[in-house]
PDB file of N, CA and C in Angstrom:
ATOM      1  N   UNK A   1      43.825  45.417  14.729  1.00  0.00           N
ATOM      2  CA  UNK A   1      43.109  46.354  15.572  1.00  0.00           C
ATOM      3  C   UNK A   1      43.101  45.812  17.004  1.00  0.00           C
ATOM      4  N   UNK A   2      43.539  46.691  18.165  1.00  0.00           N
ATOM      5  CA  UNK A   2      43.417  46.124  19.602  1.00  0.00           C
ATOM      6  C   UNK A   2      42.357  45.810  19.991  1.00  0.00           C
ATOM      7  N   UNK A   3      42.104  44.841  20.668  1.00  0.00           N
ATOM      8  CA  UNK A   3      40.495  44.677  21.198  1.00  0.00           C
ATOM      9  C   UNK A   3      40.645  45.424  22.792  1.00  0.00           C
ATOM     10  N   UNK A   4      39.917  46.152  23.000  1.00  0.00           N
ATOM     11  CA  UNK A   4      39.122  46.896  24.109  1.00  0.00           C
ATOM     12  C   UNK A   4      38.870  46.026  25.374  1.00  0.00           C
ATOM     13  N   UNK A   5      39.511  46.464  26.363  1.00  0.00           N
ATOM     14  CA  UNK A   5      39.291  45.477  27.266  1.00  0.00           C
ATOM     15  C   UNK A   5      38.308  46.083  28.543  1.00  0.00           C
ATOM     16  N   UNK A   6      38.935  48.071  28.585  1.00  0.00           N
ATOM     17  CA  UNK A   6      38.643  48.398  29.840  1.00  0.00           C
ATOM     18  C   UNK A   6      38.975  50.129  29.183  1.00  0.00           C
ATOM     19  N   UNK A   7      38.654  50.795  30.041  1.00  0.00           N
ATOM     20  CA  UNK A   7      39.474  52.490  29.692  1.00  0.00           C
ATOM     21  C   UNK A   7      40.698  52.538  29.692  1.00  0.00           C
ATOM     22  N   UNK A   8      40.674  52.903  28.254  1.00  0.00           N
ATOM     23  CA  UNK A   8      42.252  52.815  27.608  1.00  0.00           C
ATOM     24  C   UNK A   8      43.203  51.577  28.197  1.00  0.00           C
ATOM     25  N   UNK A   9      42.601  50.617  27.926  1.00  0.00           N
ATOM     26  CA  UNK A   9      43.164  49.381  28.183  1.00  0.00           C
ATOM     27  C   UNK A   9      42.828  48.222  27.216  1.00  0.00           C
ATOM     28  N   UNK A  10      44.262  47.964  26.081  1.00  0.00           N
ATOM     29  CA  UNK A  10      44.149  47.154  24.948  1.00  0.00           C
ATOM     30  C   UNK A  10      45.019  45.920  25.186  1.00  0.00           C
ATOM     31  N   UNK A  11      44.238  44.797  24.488  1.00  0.00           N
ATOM     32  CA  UNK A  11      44.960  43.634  24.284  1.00  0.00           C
ATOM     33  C   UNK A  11      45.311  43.831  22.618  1.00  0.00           C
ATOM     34  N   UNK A  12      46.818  44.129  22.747  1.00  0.00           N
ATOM     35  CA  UNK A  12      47.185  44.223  21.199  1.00  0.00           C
ATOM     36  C   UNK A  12      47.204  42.776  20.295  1.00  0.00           C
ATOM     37  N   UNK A  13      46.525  42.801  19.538  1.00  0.00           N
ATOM     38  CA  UNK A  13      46.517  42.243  18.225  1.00  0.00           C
ATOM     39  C   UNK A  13      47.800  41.796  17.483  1.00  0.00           C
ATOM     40  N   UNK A  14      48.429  40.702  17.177  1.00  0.00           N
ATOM     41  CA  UNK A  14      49.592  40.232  16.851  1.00  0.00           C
ATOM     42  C   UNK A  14      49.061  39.525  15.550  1.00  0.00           C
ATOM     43  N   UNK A  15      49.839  39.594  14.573  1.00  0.00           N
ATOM     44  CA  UNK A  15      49.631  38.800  13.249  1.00  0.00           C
ATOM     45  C   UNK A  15      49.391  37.395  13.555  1.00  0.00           C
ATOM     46  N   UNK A  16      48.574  37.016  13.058  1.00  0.00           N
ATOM     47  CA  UNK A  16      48.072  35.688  12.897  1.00  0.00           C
ATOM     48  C   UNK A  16      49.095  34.555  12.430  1.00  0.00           C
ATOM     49  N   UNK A  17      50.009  33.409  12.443  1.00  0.00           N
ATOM     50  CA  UNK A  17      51.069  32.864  12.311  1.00  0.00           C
ATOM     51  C   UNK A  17      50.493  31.829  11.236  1.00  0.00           C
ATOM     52  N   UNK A  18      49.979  32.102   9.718  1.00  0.00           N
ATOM     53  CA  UNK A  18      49.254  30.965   9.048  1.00  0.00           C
ATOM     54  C   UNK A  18      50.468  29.892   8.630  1.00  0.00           C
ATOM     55  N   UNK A  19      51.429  29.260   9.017  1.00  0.00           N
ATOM     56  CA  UNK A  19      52.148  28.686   8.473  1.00  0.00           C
ATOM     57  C   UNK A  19      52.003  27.346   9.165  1.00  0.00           C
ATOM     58  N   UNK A  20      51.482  27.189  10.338  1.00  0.00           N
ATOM     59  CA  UNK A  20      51.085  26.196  11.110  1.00  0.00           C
ATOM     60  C   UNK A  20      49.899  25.732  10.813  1.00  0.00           C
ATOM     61  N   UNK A  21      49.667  24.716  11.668  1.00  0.00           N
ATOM     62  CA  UNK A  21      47.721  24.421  11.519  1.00  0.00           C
ATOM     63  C   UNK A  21      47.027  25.581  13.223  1.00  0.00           C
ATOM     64  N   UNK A  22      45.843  25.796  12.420  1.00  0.00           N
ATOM     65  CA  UNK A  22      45.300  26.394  13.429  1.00  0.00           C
ATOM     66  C   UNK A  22      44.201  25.336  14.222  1.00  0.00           C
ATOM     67  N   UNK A  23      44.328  25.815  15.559  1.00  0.00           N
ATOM     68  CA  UNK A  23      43.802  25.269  16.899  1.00  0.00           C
ATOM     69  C   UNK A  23      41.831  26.023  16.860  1.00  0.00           C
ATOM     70  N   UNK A  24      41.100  24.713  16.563  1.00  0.00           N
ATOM     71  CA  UNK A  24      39.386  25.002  16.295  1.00  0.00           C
ATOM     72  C   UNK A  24      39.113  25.006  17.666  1.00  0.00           C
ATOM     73  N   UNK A  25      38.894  26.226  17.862  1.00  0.00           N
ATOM     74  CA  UNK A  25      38.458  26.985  19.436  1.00  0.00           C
ATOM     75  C   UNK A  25      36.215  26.490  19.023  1.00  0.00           C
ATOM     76  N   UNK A  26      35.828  26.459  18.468  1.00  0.00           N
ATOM     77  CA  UNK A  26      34.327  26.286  18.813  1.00  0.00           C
ATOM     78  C   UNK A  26      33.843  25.056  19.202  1.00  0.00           C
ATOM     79  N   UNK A  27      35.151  23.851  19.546  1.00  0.00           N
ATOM     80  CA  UNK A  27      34.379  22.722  20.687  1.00  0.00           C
ATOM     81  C   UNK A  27      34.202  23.404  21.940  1.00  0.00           C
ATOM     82  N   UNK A  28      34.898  24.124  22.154  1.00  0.00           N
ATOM     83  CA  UNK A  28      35.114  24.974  23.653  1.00  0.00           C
ATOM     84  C   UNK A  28      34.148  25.980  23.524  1.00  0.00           C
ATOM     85  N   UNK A  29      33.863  26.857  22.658  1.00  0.00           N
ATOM     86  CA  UNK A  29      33.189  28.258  22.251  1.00  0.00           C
ATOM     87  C   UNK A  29      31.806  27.834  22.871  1.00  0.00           C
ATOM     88  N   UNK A  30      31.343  26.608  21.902  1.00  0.00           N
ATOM     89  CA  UNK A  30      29.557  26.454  21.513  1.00  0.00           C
ATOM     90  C   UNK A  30      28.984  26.275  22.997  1.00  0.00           C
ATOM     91  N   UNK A  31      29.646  25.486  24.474  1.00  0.00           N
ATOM     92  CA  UNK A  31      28.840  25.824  25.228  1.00  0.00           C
ATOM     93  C   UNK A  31      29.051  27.105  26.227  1.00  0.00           C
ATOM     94  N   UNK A  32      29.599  27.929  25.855  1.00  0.00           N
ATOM     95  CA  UNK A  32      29.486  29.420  25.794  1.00  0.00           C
ATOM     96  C   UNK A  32      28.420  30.534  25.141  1.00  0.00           C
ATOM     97  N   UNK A  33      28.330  29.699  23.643  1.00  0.00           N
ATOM     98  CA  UNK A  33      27.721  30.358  23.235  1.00  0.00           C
ATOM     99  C   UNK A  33      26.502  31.871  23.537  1.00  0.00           C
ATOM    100  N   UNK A  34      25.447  31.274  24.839  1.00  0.00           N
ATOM    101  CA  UNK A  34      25.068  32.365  25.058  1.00  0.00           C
ATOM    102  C   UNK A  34      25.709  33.253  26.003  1.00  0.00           C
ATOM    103  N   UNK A  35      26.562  33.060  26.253  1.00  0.00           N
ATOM    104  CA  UNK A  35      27.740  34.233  26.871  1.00  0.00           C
ATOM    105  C   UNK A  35      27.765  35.091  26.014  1.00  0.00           C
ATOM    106  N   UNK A  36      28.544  34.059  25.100  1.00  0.00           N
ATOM    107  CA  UNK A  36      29.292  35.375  24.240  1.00  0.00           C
ATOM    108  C   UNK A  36      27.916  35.836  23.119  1.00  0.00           C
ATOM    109  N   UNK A  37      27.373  35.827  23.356  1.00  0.00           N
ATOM    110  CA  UNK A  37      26.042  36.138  22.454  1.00  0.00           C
ATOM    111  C   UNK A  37      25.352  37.646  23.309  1.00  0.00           C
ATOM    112  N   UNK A  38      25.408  37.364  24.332  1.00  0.00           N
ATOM    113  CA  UNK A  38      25.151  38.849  25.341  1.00  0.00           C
ATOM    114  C   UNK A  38      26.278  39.699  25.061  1.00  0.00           C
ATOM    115  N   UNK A  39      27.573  39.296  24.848  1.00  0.00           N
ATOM    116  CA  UNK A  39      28.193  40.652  24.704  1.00  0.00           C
ATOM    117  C   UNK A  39      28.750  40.647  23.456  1.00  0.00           C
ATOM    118  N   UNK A  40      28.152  40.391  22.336  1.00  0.00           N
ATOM    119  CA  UNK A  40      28.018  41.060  21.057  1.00  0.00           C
ATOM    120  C   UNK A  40      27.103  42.047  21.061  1.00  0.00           C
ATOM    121  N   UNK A  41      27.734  43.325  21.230  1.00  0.00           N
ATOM    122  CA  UNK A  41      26.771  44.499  21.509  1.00  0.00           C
ATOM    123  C   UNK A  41      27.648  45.614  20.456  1.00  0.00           C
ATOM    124  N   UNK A  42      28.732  45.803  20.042  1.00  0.00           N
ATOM    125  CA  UNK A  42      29.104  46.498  19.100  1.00  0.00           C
ATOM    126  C   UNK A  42      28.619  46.844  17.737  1.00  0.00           C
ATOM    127  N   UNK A  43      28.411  45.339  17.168  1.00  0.00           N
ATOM    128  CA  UNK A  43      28.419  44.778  15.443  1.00  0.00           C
ATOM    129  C   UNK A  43      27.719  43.609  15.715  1.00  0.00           C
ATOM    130  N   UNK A  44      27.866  43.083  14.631  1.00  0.00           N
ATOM    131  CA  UNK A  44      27.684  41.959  14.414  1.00  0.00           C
ATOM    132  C   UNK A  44      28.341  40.753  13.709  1.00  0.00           C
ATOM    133  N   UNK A  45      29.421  39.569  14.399  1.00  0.00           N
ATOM    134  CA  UNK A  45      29.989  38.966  14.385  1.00  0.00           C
ATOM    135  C   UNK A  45      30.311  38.388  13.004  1.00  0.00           C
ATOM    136  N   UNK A  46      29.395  38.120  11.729  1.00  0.00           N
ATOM    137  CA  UNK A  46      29.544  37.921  10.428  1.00  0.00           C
ATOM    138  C   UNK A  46      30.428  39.258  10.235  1.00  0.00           C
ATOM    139  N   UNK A  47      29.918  40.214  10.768  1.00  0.00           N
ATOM    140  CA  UNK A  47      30.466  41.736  10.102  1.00  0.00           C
ATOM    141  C   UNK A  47      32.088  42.002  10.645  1.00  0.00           C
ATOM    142  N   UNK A  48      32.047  42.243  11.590  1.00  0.00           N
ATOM    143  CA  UNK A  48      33.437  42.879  12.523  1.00  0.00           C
ATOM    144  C   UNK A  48      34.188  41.575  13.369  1.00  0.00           C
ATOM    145  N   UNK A  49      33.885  40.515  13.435  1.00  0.00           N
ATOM    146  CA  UNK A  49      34.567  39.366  13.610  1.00  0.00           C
ATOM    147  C   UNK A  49      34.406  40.105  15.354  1.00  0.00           C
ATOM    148  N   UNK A  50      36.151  39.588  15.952  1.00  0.00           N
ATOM    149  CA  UNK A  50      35.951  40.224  17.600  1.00  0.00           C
ATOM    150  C   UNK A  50      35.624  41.546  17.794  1.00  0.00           C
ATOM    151  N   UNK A  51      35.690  42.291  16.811  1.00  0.00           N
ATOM    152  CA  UNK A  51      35.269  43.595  17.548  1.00  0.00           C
ATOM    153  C   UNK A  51      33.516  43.512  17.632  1.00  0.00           C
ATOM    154  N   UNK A  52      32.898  42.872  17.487  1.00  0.00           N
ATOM    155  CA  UNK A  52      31.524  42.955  17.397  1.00  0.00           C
ATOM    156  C   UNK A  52      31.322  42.672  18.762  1.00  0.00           C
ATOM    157  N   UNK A  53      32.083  42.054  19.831  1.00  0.00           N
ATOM    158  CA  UNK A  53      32.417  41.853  21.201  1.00  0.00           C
ATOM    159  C   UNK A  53      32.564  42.757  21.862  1.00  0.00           C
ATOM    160  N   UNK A  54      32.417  42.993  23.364  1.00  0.00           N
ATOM    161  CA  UNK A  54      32.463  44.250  24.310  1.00  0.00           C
ATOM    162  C   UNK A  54      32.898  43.470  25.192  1.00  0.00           C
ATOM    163  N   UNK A  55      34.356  43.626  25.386  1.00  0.00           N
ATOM    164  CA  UNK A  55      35.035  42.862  26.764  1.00  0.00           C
ATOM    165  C   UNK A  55      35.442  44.025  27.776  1.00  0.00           C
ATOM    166  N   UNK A  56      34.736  45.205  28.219  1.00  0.00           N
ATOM    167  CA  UNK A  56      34.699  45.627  29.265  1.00  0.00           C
ATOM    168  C   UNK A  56      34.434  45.212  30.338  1.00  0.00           C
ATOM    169  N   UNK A  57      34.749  45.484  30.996  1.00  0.00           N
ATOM    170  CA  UNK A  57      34.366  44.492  32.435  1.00  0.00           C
ATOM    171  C   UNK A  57      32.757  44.928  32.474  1.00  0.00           C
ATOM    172  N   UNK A  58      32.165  45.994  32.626  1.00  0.00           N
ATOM    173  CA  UNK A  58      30.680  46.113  32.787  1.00  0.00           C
ATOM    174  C   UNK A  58      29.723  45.454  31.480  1.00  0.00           C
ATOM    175  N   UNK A  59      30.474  44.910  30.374  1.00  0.00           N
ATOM    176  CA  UNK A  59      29.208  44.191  29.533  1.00  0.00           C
ATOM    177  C   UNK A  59      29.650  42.708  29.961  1.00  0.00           C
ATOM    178  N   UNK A  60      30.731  42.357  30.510  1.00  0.00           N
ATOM    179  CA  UNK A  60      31.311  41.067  31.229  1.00  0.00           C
ATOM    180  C   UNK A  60      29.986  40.919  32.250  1.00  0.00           C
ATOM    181  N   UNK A  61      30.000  41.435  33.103  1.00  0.00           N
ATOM    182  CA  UNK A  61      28.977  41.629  33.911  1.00  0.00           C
ATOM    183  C   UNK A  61      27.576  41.481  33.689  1.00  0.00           C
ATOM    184  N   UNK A  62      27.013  42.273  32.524  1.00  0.00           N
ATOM    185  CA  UNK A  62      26.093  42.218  32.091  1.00  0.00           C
ATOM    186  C   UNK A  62      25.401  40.630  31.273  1.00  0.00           C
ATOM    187  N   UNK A  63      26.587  40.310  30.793  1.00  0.00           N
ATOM    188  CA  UNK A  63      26.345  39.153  30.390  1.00  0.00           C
ATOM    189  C   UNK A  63      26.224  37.738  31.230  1.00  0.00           C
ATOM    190  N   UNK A  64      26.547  38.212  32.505  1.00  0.00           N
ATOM    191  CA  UNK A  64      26.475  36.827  33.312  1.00  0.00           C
ATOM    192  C   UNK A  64      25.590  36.966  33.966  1.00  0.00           C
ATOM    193  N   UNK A  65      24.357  37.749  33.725  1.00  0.00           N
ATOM    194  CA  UNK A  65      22.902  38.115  33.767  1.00  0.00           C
ATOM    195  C   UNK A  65      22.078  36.439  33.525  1.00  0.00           C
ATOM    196  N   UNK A  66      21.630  35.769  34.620  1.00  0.00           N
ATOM    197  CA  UNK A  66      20.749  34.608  34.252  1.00  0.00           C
ATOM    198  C   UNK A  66      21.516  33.455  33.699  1.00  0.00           C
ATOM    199  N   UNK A  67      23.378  33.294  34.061  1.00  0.00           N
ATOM    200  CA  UNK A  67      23.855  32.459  33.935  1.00  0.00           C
ATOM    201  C   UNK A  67      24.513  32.154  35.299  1.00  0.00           C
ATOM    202  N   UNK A  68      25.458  31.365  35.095  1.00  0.00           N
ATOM    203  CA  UNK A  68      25.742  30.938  36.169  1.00  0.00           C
ATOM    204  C   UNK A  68      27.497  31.060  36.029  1.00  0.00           C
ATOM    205  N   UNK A  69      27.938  32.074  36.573  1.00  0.00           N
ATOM    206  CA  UNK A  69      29.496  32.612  36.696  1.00  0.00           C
ATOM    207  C   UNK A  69      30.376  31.700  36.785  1.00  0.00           C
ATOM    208  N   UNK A  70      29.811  30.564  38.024  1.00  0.00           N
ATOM    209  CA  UNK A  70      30.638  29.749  38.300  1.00  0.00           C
ATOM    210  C   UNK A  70      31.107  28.206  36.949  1.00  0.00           C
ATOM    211  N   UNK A  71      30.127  28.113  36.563  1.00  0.00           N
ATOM    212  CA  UNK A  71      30.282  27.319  35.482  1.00  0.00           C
ATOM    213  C   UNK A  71      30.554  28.068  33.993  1.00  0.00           C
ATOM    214  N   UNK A  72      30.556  29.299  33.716  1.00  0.00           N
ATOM    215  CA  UNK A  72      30.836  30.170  32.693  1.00  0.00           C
ATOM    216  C   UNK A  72      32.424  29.976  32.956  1.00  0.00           C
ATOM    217  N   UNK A  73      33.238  30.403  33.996  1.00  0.00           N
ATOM    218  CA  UNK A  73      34.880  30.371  34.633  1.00  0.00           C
ATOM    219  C   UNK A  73      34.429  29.108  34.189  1.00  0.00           C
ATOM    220  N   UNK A  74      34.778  28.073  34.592  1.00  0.00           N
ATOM    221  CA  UNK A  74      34.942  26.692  34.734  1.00  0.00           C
ATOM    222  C   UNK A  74      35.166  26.281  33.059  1.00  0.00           C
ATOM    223  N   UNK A  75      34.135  27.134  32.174  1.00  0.00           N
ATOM    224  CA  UNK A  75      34.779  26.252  30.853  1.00  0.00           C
ATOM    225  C   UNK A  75      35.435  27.495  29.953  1.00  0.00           C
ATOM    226  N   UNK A  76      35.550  28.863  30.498  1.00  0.00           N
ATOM    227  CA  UNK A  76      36.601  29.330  30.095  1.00  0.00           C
ATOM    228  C   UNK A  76      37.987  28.935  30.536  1.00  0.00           C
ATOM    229  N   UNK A  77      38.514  28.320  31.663  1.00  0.00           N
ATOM    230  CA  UNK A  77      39.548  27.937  31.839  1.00  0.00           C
ATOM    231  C   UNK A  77      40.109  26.646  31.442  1.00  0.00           C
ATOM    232  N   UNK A  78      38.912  25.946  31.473  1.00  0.00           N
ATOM    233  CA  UNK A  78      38.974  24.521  30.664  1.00  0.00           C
ATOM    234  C   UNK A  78      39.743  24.818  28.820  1.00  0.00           C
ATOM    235  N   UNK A  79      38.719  25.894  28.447  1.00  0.00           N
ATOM    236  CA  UNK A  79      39.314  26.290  27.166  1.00  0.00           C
ATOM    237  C   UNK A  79      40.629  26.821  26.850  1.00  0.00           C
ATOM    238  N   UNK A  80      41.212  27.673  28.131  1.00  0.00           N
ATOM    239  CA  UNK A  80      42.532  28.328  28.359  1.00  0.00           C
ATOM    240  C   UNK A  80      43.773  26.949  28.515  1.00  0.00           C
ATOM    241  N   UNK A  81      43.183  25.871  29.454  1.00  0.00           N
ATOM    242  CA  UNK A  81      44.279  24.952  29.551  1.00  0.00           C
ATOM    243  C   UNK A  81      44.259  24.005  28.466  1.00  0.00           C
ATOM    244  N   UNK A  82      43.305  23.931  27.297  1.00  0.00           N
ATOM    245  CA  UNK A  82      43.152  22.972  26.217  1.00  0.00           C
ATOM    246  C   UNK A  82      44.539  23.975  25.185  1.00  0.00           C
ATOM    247  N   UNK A  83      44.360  25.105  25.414  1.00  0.00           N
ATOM    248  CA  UNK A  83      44.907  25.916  24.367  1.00  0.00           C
ATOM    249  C   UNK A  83      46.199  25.973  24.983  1.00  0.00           C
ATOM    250  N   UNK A  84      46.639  25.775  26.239  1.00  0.00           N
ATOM    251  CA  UNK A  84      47.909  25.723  26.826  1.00  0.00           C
ATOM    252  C   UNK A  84      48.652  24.802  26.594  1.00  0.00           C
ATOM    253  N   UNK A  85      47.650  23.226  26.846  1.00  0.00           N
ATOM    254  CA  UNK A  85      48.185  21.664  26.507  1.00  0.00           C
ATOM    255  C   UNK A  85      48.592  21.845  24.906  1.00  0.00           C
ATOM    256  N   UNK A  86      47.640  22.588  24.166  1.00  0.00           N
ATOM    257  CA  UNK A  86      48.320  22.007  22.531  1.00  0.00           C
ATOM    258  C   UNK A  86      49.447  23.431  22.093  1.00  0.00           C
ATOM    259  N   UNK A  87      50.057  23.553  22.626  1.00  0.00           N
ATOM    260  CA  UNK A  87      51.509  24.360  22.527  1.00  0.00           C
ATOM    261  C   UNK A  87      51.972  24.309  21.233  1.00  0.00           C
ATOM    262  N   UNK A  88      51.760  23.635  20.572  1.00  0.00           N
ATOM    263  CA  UNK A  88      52.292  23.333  19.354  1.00  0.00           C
ATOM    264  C   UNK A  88      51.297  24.486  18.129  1.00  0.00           C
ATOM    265  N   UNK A  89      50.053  24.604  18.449  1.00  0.00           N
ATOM    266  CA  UNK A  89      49.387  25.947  17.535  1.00  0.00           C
ATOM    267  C   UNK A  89      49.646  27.246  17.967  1.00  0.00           C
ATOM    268  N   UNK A  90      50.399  27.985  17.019  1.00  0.00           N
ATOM    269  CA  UNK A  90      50.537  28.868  16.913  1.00  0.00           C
ATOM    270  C   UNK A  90      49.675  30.132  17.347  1.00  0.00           C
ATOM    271  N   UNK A  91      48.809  29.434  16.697  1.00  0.00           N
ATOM    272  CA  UNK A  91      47.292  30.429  16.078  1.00  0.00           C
ATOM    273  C   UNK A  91      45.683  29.210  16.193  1.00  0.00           C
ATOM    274  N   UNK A  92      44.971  30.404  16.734  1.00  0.00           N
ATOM    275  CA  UNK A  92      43.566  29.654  17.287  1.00  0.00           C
ATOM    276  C   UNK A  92      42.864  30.591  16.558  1.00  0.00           C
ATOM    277  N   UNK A  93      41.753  29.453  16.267  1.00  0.00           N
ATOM    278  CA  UNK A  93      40.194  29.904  15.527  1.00  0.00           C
ATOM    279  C   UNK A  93      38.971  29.762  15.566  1.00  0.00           C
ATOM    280  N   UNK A  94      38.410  30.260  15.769  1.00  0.00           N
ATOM    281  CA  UNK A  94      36.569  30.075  15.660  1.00  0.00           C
ATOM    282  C   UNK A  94      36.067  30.632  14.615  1.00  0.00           C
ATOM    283  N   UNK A  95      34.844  29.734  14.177  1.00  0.00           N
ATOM    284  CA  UNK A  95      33.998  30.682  13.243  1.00  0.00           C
ATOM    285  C   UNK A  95      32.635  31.189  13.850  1.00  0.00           C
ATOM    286  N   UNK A  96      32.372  30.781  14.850  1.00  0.00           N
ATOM    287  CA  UNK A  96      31.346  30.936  15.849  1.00  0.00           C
ATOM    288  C   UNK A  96      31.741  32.565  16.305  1.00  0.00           C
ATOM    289  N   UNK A  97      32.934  32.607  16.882  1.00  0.00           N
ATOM    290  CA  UNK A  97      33.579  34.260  16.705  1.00  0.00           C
ATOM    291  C   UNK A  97      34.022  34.831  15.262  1.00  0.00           C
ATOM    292  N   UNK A  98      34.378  34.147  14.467  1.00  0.00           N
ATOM    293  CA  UNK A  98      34.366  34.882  12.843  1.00  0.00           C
ATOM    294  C   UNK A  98      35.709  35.174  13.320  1.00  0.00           C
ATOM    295  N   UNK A  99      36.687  34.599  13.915  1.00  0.00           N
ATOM    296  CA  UNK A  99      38.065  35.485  13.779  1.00  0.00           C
ATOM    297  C   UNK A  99      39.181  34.417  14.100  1.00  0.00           C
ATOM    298  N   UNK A 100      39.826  34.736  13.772  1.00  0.00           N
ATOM    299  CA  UNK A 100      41.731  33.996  14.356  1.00  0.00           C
ATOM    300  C   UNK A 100      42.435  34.834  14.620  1.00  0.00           C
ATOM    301  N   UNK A 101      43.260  34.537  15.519  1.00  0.00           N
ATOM    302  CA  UNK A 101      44.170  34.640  17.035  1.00  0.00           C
ATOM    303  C   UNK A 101      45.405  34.220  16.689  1.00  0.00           C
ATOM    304  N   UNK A 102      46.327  35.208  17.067  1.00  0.00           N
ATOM    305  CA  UNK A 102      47.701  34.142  17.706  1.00  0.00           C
ATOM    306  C   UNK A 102      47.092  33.818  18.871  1.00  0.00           C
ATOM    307  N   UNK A 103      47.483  32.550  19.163  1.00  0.00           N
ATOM    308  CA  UNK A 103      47.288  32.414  20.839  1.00  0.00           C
ATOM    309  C   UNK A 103      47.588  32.809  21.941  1.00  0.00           C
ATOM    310  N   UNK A 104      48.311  33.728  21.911  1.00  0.00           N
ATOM    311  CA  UNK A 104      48.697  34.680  23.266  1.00  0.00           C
ATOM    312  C   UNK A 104      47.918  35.634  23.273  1.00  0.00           C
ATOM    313  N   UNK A 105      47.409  36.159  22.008  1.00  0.00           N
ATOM    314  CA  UNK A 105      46.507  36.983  22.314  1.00  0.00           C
ATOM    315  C   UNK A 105      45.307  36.553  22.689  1.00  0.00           C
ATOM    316  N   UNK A 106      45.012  35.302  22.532  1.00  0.00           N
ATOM    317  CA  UNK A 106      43.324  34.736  22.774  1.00  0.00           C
ATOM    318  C   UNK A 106      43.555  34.301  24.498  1.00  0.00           C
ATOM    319  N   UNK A 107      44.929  34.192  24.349  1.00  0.00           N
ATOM    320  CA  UNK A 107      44.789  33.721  26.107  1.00  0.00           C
ATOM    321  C   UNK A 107      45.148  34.683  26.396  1.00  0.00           C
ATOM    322  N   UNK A 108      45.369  35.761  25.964  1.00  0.00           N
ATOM    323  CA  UNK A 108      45.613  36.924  27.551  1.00  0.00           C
ATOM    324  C   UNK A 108      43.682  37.839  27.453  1.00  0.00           C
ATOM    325  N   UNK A 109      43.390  37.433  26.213  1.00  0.00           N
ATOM    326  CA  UNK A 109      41.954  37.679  26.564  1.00  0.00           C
ATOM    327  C   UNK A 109      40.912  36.614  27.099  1.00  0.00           C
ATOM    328  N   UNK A 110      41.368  35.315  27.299  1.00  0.00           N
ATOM    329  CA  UNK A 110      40.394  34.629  28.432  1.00  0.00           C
ATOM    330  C   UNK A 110      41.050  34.854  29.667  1.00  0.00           C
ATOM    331  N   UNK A 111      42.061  35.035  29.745  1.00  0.00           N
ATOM    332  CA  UNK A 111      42.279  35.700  31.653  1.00  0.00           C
ATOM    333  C   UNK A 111      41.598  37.378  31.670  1.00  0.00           C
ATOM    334  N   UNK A 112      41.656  37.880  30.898  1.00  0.00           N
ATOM    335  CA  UNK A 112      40.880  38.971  31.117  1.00  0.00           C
ATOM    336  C   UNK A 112      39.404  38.875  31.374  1.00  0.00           C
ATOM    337  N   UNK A 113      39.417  37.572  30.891  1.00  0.00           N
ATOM    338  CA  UNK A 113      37.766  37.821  31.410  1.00  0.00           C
ATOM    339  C   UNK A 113      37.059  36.804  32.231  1.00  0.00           C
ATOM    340  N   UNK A 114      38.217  35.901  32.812  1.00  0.00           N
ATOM    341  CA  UNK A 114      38.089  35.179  33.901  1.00  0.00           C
ATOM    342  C   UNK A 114      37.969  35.893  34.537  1.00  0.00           C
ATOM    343  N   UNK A 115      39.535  36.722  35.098  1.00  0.00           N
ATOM    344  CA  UNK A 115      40.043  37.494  35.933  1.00  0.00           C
ATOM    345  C   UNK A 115      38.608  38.632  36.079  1.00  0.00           C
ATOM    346  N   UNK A 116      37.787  39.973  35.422  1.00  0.00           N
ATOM    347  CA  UNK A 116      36.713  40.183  35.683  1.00  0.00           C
ATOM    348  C   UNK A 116      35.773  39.564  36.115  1.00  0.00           C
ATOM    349  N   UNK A 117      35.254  38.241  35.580  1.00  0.00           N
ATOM    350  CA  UNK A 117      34.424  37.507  36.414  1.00  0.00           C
ATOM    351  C   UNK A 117      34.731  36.992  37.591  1.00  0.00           C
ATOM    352  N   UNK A 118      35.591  36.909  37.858  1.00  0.00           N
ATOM    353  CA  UNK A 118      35.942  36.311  39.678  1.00  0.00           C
ATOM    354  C   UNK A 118      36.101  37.474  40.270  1.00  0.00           C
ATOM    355  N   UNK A 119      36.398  38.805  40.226  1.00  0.00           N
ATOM    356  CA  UNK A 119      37.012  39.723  40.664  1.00  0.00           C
ATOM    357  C   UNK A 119      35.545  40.779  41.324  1.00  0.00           C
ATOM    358  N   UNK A 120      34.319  39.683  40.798  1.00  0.00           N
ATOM    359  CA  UNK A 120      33.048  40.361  40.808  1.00  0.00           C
ATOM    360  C   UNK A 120      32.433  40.107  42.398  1.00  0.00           C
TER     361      UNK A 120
END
């Protein structure tokens, strides 16, 4: 299923590559956590894994409500170049998000939501 980025604007969903080891995205996730905890506004993350997420740019927004943007960027990109350096995983995972990724798709959705947060 595409995840929703913007009006009529999808980051398509690519099969998951289980033949490799997968790359544990929640050292990076957990001090995010209440980020991504504001824009679980769909579902609920046990339930719908990423779609329980709202990566529109206006719940992007909403969520950097009483945080601090500049350090929110700072360890999403930290997380983007950890996932760049280990080239070798295929496929990235959290259980903190309930879901796995090929990794192109998880990194073209942290520039999507860098790219909204700086663009603010």
């Amino acid at each position: 299923m595409p995840i929703l980025i913007g009006n009529n604007l999808f980051i398509e969903e690519l099969p998951v590559d289980y033949n490799g080891k997968l790359l544990d995205l929640d050292p990076y996730i957990a001090p995010l956590n209440t980020f991504f905890d504001k824009l679980e506004v769909e579902c609920v993350r046990e339930c719908c894994g990423i779609q329980a997420f709202s990566f529109m740019p206006e719940d992007i927004h909403k969520a950097l409500v009483g945080l601090s943007a500049e350090t929110i960027v700072t360890q999403l990109k930290a997380m983007q170049t950890a996932i760049e350096e280990q080239w070798w995983y295929n496929a990235v995972g959290s259980t903190i998000l309930n879901n796995n990724f090929d990794r192109k798709v998880f990194l073209q959705l942290l520039a999507h939501i860098i790219k909204t947060i700086e663009s603010q």
